[in-house]
C-alpha atoms as a PDB file:
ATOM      1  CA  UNK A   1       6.992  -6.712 -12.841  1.00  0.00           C
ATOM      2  CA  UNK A   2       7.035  -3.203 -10.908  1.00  0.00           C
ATOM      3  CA  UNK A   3       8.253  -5.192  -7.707  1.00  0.00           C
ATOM      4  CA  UNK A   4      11.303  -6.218  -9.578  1.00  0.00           C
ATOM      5  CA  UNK A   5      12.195  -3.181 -10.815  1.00  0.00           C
ATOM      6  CA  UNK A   6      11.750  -1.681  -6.919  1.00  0.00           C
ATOM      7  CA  UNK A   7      13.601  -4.707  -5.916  1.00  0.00           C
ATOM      8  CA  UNK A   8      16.470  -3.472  -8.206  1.00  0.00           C
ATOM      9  CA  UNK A   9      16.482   0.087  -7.258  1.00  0.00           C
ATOM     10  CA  UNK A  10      14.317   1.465  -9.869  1.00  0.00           C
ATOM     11  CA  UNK A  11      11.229   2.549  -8.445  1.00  0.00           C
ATOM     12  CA  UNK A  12      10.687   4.717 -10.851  1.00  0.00           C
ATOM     13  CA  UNK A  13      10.594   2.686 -13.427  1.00  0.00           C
ATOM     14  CA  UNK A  14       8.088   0.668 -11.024  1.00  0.00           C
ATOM     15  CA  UNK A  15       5.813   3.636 -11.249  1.00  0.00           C
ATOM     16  CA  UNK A  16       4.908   2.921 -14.598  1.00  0.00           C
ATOM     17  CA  UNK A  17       4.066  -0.419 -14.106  1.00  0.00           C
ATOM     18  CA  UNK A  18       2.041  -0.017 -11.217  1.00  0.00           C
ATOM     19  CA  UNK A  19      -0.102   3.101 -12.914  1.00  0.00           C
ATOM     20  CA  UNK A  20      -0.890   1.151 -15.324  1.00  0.00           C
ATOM     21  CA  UNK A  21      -2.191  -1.919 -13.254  1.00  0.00           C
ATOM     22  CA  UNK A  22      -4.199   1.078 -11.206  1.00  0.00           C
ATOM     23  CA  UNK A  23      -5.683   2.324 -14.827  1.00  0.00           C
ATOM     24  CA  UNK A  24      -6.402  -1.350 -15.861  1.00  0.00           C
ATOM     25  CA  UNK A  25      -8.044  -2.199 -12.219  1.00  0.00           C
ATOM     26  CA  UNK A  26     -10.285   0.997 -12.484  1.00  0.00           C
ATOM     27  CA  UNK A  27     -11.065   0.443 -16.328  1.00  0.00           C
ATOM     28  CA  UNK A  28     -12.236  -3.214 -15.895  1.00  0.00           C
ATOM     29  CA  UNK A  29     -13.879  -2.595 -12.245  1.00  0.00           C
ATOM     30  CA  UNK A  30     -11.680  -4.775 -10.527  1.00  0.00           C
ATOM     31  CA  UNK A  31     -11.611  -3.038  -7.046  1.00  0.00           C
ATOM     32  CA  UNK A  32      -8.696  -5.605  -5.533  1.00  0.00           C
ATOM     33  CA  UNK A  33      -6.819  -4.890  -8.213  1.00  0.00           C
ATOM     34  CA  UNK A  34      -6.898  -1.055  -7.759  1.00  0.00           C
ATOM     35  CA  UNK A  35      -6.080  -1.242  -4.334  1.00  0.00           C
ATOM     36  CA  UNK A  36      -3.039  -3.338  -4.829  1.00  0.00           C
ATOM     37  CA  UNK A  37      -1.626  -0.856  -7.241  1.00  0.00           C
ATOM     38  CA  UNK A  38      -2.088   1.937  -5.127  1.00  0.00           C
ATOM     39  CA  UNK A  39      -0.252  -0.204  -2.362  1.00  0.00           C
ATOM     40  CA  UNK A  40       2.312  -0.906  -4.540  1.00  0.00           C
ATOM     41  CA  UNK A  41       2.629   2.666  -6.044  1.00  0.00           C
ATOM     42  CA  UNK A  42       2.663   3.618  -2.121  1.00  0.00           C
ATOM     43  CA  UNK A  43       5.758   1.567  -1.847  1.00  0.00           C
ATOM     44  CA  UNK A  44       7.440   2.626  -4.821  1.00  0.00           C
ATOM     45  CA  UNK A  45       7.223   6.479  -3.631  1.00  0.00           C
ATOM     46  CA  UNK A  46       8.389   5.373  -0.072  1.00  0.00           C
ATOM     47  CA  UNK A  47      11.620   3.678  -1.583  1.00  0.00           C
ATOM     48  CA  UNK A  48      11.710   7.148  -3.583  1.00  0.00           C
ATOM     49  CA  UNK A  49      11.903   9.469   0.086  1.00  0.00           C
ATOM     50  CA  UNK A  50       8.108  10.812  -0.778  1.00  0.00           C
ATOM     51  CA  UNK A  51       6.796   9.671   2.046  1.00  0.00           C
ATOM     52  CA  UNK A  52       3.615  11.738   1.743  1.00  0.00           C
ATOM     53  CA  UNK A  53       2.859  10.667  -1.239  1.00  0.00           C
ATOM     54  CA  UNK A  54       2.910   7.300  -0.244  1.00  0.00           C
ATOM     55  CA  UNK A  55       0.972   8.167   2.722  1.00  0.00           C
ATOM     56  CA  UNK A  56      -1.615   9.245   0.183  1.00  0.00           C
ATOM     57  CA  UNK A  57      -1.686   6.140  -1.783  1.00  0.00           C
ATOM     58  CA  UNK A  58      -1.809   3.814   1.078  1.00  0.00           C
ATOM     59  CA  UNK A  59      -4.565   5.692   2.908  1.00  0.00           C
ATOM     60  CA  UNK A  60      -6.512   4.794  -0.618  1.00  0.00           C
ATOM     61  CA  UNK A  61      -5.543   1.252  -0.918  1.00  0.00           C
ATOM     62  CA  UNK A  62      -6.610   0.909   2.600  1.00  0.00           C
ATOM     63  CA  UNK A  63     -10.358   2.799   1.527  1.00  0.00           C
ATOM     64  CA  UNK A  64     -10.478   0.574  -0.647  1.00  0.00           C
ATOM     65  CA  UNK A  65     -10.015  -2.718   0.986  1.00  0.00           C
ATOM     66  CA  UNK A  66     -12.262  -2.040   3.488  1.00  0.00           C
ATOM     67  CA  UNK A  67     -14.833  -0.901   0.782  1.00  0.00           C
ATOM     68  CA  UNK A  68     -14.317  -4.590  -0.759  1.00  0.00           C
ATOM     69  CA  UNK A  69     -14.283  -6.243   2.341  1.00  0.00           C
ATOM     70  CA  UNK A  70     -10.883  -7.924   1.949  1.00  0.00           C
ATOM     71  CA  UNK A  71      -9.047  -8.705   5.528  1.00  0.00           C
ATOM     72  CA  UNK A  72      -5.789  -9.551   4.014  1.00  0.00           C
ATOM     73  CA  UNK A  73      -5.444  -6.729   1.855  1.00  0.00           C
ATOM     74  CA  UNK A  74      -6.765  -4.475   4.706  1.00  0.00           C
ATOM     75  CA  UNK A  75      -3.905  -5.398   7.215  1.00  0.00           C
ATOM     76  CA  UNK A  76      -1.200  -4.942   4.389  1.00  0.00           C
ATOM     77  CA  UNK A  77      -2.590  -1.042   3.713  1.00  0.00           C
ATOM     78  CA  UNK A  78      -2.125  -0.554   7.356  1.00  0.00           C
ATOM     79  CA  UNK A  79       1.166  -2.322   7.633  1.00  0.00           C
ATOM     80  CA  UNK A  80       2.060   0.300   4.746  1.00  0.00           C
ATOM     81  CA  UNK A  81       0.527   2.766   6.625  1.00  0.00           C
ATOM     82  CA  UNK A  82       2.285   2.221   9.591  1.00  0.00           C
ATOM     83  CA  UNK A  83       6.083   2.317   7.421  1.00  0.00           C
ATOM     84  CA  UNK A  84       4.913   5.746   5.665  1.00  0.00           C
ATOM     85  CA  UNK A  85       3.923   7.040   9.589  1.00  0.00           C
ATOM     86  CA  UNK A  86       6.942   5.798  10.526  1.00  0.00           C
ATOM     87  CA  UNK A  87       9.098   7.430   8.067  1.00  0.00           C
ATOM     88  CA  UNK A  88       8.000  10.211   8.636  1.00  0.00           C
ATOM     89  CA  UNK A  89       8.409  10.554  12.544  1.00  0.00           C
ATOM     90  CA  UNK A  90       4.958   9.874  13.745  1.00  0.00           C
ATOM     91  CA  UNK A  91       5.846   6.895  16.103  1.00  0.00           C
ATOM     92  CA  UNK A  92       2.683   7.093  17.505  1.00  0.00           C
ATOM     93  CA  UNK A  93       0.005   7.093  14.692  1.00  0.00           C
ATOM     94  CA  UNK A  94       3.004   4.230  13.125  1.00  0.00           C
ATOM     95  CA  UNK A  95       2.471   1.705  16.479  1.00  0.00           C
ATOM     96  CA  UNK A  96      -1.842   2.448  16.026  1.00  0.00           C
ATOM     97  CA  UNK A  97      -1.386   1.126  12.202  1.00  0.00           C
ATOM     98  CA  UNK A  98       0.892  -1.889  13.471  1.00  0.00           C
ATOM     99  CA  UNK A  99      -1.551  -3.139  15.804  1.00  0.00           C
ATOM    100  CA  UNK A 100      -4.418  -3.139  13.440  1.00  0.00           C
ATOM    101  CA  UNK A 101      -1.911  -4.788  11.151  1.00  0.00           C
ATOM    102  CA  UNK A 102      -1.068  -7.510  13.651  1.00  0.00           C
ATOM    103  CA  UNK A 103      -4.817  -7.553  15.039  1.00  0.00           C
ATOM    104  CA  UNK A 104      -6.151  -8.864  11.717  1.00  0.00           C
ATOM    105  CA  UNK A 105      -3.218 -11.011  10.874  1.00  0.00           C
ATOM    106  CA  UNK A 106      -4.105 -13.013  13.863  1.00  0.00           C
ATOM    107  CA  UNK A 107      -7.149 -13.623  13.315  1.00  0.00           C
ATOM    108  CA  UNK A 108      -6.698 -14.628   9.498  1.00  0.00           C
ATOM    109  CA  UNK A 109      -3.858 -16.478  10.818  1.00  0.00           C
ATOM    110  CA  UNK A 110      -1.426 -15.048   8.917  1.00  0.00           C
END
């Protein structure tokens, strides 16, 4: 649901969604879904110009992927990574994020 509402411009209203789905995650013990949430919440601030903040919550959704062991979910936090760097002016540390990104895409094949 808080992809629509970033889809439509809101991404504060997507804030709430995706806290929630954090808070739920972390009650329950459901690592994954923690570390989706703070993706998505990552995205959210991006769309919102607080790039830093989204650096933040990527850098954690990325922790925690590699904690869990999930590839997939691992090269998305760095893809994320790589848009926050990006954003804001650090081509450099951006490209480093991008190649992991495309590293482990290949060799999940996705």
């Amino acid at each position: 649901m808080g992809s629509s509402y970033v889809d439509l411009g809101k991404a504060e209203v997507a804030l709430q969604y995706f806290e929630r789905a954090r808070m739920v995650g972390e009650s329950e013990g459901e690592r994954a879904l923690v570390a989706v949430a703070l993706g998505d919440l990552g995205n959210a601030y991006a769309n919102l110009g607080d790039t830093r903040q989204a650096l933040d919550y990527c850098e954690q959704s990325l922790a925690i992927a590699r904690e869990i062991g999930n590839r997939r979910m691992k090269g998305t936090a760095l893809g994320n990574l790589g848009n926050a760097c990006r954003n804001l002016g650090d081509v450099r540390r951006a490209i480093g994020y991008y190649e992991q990104c495309l590293e482990i895409a290949r060799k999940i094949r996705d």
